[in-house]
N, C-alpha and C. Protein backbone atom coordinates (compact mmCIF):
# COMPACT_ATOMS: atom_id res chain seq x y z
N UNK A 1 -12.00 -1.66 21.42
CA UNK A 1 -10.71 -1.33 20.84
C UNK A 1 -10.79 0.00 20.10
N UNK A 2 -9.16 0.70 19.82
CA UNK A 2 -9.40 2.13 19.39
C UNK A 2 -9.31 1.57 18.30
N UNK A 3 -9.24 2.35 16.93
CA UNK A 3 -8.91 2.32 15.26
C UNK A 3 -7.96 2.64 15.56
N UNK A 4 -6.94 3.43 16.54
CA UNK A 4 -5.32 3.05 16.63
C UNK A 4 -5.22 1.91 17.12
N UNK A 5 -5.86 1.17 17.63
CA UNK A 5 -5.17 -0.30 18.04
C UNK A 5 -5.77 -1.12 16.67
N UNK A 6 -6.58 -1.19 16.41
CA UNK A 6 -7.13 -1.47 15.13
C UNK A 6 -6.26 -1.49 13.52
N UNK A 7 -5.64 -0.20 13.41
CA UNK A 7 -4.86 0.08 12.32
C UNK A 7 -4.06 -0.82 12.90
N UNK A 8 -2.99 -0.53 13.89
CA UNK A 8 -1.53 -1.38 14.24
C UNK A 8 -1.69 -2.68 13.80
N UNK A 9 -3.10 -3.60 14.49
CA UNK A 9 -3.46 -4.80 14.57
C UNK A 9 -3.27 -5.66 12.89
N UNK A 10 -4.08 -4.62 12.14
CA UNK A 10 -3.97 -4.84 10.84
C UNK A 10 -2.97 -4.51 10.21
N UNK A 11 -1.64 -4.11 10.73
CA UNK A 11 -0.68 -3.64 9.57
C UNK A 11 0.20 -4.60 9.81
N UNK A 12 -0.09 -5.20 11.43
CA UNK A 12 0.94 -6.15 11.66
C UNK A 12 0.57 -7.22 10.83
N UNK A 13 -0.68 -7.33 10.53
CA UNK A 13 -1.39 -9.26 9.39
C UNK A 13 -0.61 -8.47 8.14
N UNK A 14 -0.63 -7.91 7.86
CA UNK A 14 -0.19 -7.34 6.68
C UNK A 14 1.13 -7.75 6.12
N UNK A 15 2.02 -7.47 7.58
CA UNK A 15 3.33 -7.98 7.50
C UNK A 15 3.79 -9.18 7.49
N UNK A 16 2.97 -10.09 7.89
CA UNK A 16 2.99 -11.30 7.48
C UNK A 16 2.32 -11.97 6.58
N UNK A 17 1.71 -11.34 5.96
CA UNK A 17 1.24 -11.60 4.48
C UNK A 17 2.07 -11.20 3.43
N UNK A 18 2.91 -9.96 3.60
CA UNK A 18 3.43 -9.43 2.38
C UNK A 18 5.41 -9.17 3.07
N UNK A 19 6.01 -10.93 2.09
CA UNK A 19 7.51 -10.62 2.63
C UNK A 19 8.27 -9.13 2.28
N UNK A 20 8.28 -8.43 1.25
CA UNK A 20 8.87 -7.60 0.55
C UNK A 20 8.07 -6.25 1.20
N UNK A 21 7.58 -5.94 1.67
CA UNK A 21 6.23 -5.06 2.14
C UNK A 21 5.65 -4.35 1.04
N UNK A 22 4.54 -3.17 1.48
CA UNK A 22 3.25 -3.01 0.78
C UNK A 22 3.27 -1.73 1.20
N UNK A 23 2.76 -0.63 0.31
CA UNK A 23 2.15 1.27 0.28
C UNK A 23 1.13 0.82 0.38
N UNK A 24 0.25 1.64 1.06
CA UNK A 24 -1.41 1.91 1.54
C UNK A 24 -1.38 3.08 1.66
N UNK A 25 -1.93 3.34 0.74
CA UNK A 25 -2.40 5.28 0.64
C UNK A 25 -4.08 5.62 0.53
N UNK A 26 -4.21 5.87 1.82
CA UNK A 26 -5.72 5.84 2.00
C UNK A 26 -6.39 7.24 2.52
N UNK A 27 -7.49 7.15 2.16
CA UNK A 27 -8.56 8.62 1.65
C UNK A 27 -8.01 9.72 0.78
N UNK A 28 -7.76 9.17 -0.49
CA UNK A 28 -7.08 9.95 -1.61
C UNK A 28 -7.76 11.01 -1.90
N UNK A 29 -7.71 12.59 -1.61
CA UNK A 29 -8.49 13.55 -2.53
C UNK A 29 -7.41 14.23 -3.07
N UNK A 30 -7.79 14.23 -4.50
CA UNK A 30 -7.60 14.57 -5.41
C UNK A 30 -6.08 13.84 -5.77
N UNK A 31 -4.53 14.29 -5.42
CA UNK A 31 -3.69 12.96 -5.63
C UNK A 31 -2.61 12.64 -4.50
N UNK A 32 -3.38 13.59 -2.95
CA UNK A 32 -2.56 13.07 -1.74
C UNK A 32 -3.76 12.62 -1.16
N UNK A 33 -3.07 11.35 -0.22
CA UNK A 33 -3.75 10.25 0.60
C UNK A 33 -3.71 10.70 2.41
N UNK A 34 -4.63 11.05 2.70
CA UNK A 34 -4.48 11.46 4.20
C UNK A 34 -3.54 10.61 5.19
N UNK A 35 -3.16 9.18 5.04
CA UNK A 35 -2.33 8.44 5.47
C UNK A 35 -1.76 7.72 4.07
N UNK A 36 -0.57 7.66 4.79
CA UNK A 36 0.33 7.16 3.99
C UNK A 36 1.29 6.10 4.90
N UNK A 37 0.91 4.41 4.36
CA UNK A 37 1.70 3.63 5.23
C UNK A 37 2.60 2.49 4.27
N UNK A 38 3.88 2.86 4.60
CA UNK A 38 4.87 2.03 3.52
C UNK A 38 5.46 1.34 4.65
N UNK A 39 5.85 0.15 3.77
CA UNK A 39 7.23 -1.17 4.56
C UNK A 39 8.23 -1.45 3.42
N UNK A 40 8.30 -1.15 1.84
CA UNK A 40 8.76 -1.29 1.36
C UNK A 40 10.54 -1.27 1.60
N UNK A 41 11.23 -1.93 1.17
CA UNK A 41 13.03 -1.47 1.51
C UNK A 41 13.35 -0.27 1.05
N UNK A 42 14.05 0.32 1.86
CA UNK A 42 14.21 2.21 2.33
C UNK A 42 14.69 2.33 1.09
N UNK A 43 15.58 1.63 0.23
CA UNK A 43 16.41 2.37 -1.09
C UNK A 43 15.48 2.24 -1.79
N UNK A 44 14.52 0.98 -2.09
CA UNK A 44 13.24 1.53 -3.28
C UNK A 44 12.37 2.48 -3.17
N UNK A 45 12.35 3.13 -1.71
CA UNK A 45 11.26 4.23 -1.15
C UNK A 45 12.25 5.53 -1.82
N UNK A 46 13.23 5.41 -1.52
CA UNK A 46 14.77 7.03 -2.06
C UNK A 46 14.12 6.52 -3.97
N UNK A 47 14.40 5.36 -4.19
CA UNK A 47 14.98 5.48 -5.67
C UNK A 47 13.34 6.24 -6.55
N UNK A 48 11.99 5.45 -5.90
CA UNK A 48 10.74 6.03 -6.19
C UNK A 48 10.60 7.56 -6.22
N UNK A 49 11.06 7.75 -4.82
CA UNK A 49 10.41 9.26 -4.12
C UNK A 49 11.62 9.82 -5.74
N UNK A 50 12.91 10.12 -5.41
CA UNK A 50 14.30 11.12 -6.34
C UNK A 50 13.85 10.78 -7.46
N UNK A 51 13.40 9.24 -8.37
CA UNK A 51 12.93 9.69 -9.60
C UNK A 51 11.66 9.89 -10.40
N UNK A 52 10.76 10.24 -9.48
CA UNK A 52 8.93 10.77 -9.50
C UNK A 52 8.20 9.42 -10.14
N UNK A 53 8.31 8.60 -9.88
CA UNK A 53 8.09 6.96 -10.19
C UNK A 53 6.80 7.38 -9.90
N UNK A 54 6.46 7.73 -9.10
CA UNK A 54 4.75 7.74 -8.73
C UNK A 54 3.46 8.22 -9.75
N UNK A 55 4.27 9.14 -11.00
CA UNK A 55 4.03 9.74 -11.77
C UNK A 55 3.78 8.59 -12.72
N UNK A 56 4.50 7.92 -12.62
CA UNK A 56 4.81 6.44 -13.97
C UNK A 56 4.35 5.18 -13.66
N UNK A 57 3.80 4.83 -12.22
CA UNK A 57 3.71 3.80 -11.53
C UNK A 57 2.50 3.23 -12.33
N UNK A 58 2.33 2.13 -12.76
CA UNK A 58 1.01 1.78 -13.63
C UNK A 58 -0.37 1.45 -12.28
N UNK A 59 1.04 0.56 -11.65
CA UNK A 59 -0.25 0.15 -9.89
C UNK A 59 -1.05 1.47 -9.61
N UNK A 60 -0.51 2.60 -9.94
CA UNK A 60 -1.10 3.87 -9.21
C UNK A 60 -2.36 4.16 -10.15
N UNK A 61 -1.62 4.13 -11.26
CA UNK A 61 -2.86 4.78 -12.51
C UNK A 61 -3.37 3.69 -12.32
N UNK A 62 -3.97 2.28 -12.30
CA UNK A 62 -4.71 1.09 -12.17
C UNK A 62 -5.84 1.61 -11.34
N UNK A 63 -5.15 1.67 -10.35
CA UNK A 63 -5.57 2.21 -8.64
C UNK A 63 -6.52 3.83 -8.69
N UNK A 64 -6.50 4.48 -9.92
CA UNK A 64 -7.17 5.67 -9.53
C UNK A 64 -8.22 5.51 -10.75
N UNK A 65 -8.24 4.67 -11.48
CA UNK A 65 -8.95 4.69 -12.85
C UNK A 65 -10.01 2.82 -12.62
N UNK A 66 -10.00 2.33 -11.67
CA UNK A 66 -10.35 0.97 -11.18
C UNK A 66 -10.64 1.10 -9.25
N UNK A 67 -11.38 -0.39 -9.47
CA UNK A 67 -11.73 -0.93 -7.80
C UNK A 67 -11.20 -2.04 -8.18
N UNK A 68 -10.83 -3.02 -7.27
CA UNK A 68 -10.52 -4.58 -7.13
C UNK A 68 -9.57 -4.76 -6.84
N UNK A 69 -8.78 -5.50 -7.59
CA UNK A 69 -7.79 -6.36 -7.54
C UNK A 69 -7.07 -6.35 -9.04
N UNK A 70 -5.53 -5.96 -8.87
CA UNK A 70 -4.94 -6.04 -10.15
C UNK A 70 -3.63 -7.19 -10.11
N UNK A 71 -3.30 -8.05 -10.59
CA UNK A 71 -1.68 -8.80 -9.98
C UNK A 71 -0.84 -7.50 -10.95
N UNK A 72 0.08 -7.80 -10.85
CA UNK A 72 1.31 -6.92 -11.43
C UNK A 72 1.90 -7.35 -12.76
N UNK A 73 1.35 -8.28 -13.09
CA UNK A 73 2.17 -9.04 -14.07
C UNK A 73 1.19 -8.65 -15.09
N UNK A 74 -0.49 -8.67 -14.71
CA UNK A 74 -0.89 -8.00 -16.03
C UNK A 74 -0.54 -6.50 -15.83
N UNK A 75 0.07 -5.61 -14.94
CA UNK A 75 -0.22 -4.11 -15.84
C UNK A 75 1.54 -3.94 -16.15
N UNK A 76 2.32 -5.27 -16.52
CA UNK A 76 3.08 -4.89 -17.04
C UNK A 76 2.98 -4.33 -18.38
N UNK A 77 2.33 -4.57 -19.30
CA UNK A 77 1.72 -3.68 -20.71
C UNK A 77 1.87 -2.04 -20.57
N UNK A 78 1.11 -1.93 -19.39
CA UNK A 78 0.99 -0.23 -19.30
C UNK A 78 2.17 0.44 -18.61
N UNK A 79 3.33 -0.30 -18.59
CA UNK A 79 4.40 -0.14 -17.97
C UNK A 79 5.83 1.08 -18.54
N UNK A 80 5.54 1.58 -19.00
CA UNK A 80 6.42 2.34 -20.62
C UNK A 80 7.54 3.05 -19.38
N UNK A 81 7.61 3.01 -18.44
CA UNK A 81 8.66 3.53 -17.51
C UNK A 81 9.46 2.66 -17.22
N UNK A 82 8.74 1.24 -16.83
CA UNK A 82 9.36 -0.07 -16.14
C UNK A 82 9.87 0.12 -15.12
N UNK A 83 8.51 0.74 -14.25
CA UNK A 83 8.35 0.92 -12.93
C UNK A 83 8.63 -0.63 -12.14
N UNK A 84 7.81 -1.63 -13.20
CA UNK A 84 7.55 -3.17 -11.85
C UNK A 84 9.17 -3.49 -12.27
N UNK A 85 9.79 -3.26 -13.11
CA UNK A 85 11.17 -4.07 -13.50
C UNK A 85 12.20 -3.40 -12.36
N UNK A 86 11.81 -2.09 -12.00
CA UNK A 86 13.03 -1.50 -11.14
C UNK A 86 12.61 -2.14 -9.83
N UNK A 87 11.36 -2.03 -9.50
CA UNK A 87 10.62 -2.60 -8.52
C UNK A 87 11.61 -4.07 -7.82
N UNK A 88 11.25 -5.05 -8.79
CA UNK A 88 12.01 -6.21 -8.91
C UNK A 88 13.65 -6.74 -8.95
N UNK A 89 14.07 -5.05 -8.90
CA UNK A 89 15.26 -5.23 -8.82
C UNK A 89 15.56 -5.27 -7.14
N UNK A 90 14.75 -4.41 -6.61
CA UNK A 90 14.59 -4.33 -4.99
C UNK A 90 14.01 -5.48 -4.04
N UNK A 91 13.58 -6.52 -4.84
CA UNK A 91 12.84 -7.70 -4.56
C UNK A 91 11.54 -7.64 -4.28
N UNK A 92 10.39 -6.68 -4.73
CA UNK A 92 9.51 -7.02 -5.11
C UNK A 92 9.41 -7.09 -6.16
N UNK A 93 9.18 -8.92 -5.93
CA UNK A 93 9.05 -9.43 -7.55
C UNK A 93 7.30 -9.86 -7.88
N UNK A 94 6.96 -9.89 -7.00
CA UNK A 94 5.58 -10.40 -7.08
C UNK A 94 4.91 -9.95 -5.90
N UNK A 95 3.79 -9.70 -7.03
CA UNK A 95 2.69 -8.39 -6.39
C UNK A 95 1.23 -7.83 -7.22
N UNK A 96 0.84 -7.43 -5.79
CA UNK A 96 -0.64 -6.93 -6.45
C UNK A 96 -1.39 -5.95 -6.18
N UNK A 97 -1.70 -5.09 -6.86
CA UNK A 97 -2.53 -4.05 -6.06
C UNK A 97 -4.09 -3.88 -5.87
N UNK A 98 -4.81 -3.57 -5.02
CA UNK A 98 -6.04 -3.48 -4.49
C UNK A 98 -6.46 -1.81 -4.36
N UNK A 99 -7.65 -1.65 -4.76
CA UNK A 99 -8.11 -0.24 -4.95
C UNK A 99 -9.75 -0.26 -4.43
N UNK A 100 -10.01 0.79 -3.64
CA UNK A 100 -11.20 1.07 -3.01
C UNK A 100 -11.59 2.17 -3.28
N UNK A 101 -13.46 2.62 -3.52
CA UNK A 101 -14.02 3.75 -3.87
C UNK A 101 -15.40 3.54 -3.28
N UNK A 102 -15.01 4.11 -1.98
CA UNK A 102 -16.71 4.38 -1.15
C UNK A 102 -17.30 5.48 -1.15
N UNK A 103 -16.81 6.41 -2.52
CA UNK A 103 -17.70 7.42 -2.47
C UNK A 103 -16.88 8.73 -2.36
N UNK A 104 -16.34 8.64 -1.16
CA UNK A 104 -16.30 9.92 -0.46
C UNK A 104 -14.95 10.49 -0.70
N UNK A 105 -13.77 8.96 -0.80
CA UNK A 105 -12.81 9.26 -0.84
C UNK A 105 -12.25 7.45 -1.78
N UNK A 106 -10.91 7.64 -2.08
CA UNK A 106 -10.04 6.45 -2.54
C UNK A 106 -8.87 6.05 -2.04
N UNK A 107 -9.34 4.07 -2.01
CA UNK A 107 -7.87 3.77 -0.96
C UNK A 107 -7.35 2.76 -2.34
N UNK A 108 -5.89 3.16 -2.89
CA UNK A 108 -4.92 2.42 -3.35
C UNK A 108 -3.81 1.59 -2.66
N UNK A 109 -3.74 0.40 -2.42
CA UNK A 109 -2.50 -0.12 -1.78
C UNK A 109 -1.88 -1.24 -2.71
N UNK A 110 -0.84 -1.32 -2.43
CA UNK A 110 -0.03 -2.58 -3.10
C UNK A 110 0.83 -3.24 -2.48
N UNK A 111 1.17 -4.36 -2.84
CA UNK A 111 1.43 -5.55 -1.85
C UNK A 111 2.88 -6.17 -2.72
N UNK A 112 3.65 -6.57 -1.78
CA UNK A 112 4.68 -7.57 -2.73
C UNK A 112 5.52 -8.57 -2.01
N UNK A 113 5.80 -9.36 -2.10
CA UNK A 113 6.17 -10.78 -1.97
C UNK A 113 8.02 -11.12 -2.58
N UNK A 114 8.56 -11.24 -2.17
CA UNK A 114 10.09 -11.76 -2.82
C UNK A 114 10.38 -12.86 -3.32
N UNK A 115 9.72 -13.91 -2.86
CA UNK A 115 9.49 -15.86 -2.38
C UNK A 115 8.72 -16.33 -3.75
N UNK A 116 6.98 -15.43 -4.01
CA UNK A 116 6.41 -16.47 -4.50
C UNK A 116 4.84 -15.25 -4.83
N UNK A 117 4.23 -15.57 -5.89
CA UNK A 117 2.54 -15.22 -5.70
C UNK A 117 2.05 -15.35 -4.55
N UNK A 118 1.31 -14.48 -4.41
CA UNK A 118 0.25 -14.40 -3.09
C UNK A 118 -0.83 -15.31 -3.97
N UNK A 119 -1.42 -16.21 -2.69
CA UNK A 119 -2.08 -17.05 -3.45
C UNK A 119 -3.32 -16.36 -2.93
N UNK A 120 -4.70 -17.03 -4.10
CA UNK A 120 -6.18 -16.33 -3.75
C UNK A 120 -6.52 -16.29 -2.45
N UNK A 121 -6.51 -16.81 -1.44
CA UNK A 121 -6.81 -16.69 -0.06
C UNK A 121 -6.08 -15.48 0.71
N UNK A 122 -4.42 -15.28 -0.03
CA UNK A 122 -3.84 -14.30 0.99
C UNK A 122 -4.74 -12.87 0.12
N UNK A 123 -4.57 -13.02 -1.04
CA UNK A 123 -5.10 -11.58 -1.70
C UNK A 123 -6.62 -11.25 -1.29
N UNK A 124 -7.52 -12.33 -0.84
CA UNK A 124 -8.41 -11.78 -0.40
C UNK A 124 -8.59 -11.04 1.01
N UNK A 125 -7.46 -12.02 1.57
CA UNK A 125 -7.84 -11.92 3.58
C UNK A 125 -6.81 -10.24 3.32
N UNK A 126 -5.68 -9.78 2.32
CA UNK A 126 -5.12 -8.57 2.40
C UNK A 126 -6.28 -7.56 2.13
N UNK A 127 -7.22 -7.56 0.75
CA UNK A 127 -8.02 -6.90 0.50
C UNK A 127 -8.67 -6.62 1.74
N UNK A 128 -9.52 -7.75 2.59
CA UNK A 128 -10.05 -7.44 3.44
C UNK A 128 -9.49 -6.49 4.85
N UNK A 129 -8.39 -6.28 4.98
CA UNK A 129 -7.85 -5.99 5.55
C UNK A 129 -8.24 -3.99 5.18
N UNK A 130 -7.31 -3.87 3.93
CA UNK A 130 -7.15 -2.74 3.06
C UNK A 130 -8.64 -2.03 3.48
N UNK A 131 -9.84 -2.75 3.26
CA UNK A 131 -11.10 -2.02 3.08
C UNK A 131 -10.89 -1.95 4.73
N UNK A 132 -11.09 -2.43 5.31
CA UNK A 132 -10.99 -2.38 7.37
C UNK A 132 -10.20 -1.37 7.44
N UNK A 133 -9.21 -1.38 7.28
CA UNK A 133 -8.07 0.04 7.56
C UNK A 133 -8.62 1.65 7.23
N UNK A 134 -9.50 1.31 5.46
CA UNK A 134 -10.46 2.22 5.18
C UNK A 134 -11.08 2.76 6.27
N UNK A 135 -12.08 2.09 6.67
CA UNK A 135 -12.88 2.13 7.72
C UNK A 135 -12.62 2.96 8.88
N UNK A 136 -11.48 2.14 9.46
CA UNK A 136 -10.95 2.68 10.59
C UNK A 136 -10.16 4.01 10.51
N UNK A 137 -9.75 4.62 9.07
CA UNK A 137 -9.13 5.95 9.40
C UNK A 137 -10.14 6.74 8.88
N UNK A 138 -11.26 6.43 8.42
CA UNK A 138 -12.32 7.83 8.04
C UNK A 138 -12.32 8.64 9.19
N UNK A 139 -12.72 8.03 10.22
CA UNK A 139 -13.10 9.71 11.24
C UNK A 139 -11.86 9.74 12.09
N UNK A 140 -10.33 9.10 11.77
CA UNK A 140 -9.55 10.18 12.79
C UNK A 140 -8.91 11.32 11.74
N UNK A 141 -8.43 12.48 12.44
CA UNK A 141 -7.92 13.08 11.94
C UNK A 141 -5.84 13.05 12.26
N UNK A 142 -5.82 12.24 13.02
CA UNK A 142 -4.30 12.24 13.34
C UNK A 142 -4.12 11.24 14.40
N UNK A 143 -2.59 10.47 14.33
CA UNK A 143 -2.93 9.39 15.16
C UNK A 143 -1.92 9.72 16.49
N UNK A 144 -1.50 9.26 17.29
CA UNK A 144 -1.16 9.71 18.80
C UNK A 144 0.55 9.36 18.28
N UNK A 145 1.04 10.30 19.49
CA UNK A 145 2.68 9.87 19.26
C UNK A 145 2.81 8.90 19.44
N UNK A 146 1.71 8.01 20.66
CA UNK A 146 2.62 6.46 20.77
C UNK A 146 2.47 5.47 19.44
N UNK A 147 1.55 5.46 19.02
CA UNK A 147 0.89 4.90 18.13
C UNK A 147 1.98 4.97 16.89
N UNK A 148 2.52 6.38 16.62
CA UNK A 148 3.23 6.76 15.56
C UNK A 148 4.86 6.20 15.66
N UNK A 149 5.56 5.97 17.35
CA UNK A 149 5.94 5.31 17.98
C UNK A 149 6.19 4.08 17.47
N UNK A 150 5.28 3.55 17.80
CA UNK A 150 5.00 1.65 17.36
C UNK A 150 4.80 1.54 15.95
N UNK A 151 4.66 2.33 15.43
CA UNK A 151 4.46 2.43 13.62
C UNK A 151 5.55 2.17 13.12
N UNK A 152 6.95 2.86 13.60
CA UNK A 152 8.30 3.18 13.37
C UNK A 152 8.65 1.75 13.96
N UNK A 153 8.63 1.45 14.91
CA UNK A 153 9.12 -0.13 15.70
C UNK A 153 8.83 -1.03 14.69
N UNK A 154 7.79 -0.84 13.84
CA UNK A 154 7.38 -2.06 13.06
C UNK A 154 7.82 -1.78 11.61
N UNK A 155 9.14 -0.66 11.53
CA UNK A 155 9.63 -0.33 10.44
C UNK A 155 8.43 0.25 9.24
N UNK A 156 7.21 0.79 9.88
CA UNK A 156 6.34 1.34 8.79
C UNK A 156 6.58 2.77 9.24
N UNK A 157 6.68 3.61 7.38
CA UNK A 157 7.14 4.81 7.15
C UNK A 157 5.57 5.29 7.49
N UNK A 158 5.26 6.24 7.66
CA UNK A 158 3.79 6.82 8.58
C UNK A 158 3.55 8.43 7.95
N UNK A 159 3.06 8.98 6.95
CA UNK A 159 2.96 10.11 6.44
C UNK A 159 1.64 10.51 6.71
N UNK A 160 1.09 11.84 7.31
CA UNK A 160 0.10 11.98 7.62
C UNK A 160 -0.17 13.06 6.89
N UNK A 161 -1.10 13.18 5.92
CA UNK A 161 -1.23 14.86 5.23
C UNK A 161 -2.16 15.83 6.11
């Protein structure tokens, strides 16, 4: 199998793990991510992008200052924007973010749910996922039109730096 059939494979478990969808911004240097893969609902992607939320996002600062696993409900504290409250107005109400550091580069993603907590089994089998996706985009440098194609079919926004 390619790491384009590979990525797809895994974004589709993804989507059925996470009702509300999930950002995966992976091989971060310095504070752009060579891929960039969102499912989130298109007006929370406008209301983020028009008011620099990314700047304020606590999941993000979690995600560049940490590895693991964060739920959302603890970095409401570090929240002084009330990034997760606007969040929740869009129906991700529940959520978690996962952060990776192999060195070379950093993968931040976050996950969200409308229904209910992701319970310990889904947050692990997502993590596992997150680090695989790692994996699989270190050595491409760009992925094929069809591929980018079927990215869009599966309603994932696809940013390539």
């Amino acid at each position: 199998m390619s790491a384009e059939t590979d990525i797809l494979k895994s974004l589709e478990q993804l989507d059925r793990l996470c009702s509300a969808g999930y950002a995966i911004a992976l091989h971060i240097h310095y504070t752009a991510p060579k891929f960039l893969f969102q499912t989130y609902d298109s007006e929370w992607m406008k209301t983020y992008s028009e008011q620099g939320l990314v700047l304020k996002d606590p999941t993000v600062a979690w995600g560049f200052e940490n590895t693991g696993i964060a739920h959302w409900q603890d970095l409401e504290p570090l929240d002084e924007a009330g990034v997760l409250a606007k969040a929740r107005a869009f129906g991700l109400r529940h959520g978690f973010t996962c952060a990776t550091d192999k060195g070379d580069s950093r993968t931040i993603a976050s996950f969200a749910r409308d229904d209910r907590e992701s319970t310990p089994d889904e947050i692990a089998q997502t993590c596992e996922i997150v680090e695989a996706l790692h994996d699989y985009t270190a050595g491409i440098d760009a992925i094929s039109q069809r591929d980018r194609d079927r990215l869009k079919e599966m309603s994932v926004v696809f940013t390539h730096v």
